[in-house]
C-alpha atoms as a PDB file:
ATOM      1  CA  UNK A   1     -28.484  91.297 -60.820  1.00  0.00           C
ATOM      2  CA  UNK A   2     -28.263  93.784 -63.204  1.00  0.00           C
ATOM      3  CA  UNK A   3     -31.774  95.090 -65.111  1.00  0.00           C
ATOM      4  CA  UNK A   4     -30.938  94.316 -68.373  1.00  0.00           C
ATOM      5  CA  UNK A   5     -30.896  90.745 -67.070  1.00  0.00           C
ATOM      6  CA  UNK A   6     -34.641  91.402 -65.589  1.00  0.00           C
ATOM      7  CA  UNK A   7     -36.163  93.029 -68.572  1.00  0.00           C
ATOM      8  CA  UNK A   8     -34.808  89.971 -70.420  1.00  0.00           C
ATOM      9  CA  UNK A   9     -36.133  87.679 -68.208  1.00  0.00           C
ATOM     10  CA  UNK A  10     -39.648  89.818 -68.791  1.00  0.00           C
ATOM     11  CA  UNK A  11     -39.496  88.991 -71.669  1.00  0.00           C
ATOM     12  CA  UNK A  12     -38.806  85.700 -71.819  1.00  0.00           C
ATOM     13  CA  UNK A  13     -41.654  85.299 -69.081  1.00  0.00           C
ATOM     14  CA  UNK A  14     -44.219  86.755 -71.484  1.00  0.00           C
ATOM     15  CA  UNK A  15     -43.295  84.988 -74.559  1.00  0.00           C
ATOM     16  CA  UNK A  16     -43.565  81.990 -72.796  1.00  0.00           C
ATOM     17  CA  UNK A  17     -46.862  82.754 -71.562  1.00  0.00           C
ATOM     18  CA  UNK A  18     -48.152  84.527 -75.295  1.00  0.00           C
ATOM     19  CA  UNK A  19     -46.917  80.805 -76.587  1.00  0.00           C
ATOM     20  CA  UNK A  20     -49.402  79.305 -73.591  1.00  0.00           C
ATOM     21  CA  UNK A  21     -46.544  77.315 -71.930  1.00  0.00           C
ATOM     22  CA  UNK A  22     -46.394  76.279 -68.531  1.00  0.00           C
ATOM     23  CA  UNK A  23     -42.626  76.145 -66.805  1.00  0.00           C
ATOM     24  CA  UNK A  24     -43.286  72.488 -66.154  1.00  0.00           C
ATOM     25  CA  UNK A  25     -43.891  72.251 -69.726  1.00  0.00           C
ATOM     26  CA  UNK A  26     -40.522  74.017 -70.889  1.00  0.00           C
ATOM     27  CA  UNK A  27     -38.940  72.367 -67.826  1.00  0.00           C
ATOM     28  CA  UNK A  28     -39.622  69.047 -69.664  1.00  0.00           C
ATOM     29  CA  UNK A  29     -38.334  70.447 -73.133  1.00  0.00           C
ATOM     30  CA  UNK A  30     -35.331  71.836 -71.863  1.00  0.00           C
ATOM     31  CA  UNK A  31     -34.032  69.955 -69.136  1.00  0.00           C
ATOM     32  CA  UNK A  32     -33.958  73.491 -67.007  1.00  0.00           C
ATOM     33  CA  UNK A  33     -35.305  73.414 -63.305  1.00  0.00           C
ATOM     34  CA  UNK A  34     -38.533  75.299 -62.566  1.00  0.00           C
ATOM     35  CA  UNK A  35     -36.873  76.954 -59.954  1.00  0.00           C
ATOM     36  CA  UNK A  36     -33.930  77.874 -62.439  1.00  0.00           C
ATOM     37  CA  UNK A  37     -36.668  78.867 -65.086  1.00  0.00           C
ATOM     38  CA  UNK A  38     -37.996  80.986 -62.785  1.00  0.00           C
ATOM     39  CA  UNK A  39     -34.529  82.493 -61.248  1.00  0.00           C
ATOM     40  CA  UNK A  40     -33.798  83.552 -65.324  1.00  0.00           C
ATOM     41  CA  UNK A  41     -37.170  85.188 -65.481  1.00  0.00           C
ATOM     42  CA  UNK A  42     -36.988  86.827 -62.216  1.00  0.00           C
ATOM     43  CA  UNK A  43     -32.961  87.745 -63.207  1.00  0.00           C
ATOM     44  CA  UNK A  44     -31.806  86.424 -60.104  1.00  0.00           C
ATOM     45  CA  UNK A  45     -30.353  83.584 -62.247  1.00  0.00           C
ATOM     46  CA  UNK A  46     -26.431  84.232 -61.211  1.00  0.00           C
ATOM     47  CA  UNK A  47     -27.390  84.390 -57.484  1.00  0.00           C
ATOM     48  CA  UNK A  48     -28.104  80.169 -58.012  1.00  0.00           C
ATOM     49  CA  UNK A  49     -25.030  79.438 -60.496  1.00  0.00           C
ATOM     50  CA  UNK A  50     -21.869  80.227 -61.628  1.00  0.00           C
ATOM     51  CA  UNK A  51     -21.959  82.748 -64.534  1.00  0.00           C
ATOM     52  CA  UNK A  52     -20.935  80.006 -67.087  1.00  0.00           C
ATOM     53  CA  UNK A  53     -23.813  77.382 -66.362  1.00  0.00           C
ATOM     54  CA  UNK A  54     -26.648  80.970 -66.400  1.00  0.00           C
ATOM     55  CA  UNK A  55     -26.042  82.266 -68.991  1.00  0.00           C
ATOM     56  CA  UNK A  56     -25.771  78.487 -71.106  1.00  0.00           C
ATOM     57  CA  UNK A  57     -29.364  78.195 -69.513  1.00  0.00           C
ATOM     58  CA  UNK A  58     -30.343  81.898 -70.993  1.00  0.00           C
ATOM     59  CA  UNK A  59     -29.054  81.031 -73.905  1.00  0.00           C
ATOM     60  CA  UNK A  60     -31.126  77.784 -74.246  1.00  0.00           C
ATOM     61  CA  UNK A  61     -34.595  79.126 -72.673  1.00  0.00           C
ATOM     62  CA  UNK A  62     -34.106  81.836 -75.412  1.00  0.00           C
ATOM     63  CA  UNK A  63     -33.547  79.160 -77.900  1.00  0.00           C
ATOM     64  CA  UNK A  64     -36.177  77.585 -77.025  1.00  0.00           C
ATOM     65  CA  UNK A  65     -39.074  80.478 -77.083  1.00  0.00           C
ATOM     66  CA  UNK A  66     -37.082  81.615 -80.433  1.00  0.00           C
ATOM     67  CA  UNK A  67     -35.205  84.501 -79.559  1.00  0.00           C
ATOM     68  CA  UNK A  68     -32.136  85.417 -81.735  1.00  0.00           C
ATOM     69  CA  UNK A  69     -30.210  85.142 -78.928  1.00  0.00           C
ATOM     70  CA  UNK A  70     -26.750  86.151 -80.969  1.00  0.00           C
ATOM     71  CA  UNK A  71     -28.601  89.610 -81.302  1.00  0.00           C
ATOM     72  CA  UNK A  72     -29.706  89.787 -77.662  1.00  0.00           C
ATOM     73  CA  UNK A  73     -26.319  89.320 -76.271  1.00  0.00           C
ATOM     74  CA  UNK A  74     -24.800  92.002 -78.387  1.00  0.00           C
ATOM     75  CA  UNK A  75     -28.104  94.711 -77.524  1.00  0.00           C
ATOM     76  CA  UNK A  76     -27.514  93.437 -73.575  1.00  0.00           C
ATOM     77  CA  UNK A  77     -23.732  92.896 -73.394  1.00  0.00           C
ATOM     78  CA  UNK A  78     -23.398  93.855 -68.955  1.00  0.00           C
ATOM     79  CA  UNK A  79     -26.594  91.033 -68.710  1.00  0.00           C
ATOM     80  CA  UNK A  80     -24.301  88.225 -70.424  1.00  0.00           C
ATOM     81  CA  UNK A  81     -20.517  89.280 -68.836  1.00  0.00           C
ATOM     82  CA  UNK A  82     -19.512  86.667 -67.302  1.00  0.00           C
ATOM     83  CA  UNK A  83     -18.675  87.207 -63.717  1.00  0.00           C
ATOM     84  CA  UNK A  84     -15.319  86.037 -62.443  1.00  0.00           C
ATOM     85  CA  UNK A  85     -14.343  84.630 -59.229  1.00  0.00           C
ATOM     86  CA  UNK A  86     -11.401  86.005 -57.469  1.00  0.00           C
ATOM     87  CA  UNK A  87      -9.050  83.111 -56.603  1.00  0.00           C
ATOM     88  CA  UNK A  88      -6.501  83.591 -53.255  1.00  0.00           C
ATOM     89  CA  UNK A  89      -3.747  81.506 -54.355  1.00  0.00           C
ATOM     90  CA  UNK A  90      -1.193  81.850 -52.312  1.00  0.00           C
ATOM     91  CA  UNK A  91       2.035  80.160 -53.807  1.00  0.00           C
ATOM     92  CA  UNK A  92       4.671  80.571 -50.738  1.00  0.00           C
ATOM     93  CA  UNK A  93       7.915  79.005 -50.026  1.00  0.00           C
ATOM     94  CA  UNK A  94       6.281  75.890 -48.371  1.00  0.00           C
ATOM     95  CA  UNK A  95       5.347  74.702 -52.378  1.00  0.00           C
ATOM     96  CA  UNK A  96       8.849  75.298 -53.413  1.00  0.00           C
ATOM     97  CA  UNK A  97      10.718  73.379 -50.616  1.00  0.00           C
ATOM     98  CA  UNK A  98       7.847  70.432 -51.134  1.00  0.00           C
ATOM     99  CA  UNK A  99       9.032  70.167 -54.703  1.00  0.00           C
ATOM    100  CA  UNK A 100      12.868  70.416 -53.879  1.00  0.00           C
ATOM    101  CA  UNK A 101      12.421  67.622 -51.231  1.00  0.00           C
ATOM    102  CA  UNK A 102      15.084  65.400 -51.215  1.00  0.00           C
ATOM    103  CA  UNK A 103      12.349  62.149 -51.059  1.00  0.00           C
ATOM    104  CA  UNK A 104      10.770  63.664 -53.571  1.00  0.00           C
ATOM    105  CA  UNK A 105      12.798  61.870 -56.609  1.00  0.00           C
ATOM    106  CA  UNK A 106      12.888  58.525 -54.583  1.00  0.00           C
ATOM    107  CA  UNK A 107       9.224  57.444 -54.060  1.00  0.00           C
ATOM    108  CA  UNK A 108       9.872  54.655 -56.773  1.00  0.00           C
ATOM    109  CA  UNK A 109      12.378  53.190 -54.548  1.00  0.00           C
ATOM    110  CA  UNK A 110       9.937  51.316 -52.546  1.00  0.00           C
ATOM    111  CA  UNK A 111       8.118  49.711 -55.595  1.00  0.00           C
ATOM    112  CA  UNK A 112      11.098  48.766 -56.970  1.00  0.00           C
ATOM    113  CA  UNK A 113      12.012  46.525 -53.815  1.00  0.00           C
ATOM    114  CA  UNK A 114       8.972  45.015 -53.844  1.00  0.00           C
ATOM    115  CA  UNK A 115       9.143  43.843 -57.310  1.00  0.00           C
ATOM    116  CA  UNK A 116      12.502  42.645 -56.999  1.00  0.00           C
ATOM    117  CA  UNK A 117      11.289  40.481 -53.594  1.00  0.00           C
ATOM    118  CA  UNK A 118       8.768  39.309 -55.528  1.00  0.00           C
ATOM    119  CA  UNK A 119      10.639  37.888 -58.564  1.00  0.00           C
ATOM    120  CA  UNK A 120      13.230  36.604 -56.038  1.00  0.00           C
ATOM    121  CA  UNK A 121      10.721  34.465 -54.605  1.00  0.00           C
ATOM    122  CA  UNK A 122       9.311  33.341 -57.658  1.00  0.00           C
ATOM    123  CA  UNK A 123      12.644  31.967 -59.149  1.00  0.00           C
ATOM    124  CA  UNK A 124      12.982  30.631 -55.202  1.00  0.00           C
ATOM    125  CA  UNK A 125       9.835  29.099 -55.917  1.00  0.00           C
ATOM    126  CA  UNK A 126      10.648  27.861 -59.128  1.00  0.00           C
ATOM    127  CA  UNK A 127      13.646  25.519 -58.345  1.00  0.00           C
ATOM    128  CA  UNK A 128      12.481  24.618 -55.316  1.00  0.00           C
ATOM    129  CA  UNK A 129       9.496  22.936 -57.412  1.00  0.00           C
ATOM    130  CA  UNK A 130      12.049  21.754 -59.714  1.00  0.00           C
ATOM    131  CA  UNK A 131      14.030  20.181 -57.198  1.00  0.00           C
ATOM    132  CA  UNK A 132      11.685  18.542 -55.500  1.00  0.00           C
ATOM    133  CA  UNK A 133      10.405  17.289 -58.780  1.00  0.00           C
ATOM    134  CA  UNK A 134       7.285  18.615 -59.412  1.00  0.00           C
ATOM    135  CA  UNK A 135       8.354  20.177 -62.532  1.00  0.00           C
END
């Protein structure tokens, strides 16, 4: 990843260790994976997530060792860009003639039948009990 993202993770490593913690032991503060703990320190961090859920775990080991980490991301703005994805969407003609469908407005049709067969058999039902005189 980019260095600014290593030196960070530097120092994060040696803040941690000035303050005598283990990972284990900020794994169990945090909720942060060892191996994550050690892929922010080693600033390979983005090759394991998505930008979003790195640099929310940056942001919280920092936190945690009590870095101003408001400051850090304004000295280090290219370690904390978010990288996007690019997305192929490819919107063709074969979306367009789904939605214009003629079956597309009548998939209620089917329900409604059913519902109507079913109250018809009820009422059926009914007088049939009535007749018989079990009502």
């Amino acid at each position: 990843m980019s260095e600014e993202l290593k030196a960070f993770g530097e120092q994060l490593r040696m803040k941690r260790e000035e303050s005598q913690l283990t990972l284990r032991e900020v794994e169990n503060s945090t909720s942060i994976r060892v191996s994550f703990l050690q892929a922010i320190e080693e600033g390979t961090i983005n090759n394991f997530l998505a930008g979003v859920y790195a640099i929310g775990f940056i942001k919280q080991y920092g936190d945690f060792l009590k870095f101003d980490m408001e400051k850090v991301m304004k000295e280090n703005p290219k370690a904390f860009r978010k990288q996007g994805l690019e997305h192929d969407f490819n919107y063709g003609i074969g979306t367009l003639e789904m939605r214009l469908s003629l079956s597309g407005g009548m998939k209620w049709i089917p329900n409604v039948l059913w519902a109507v067969g079913i109250a018809t058999a009820a009422v059926i039902v009914y007088y049939a009990f009535k007749v018989l005189g079990f009502l």
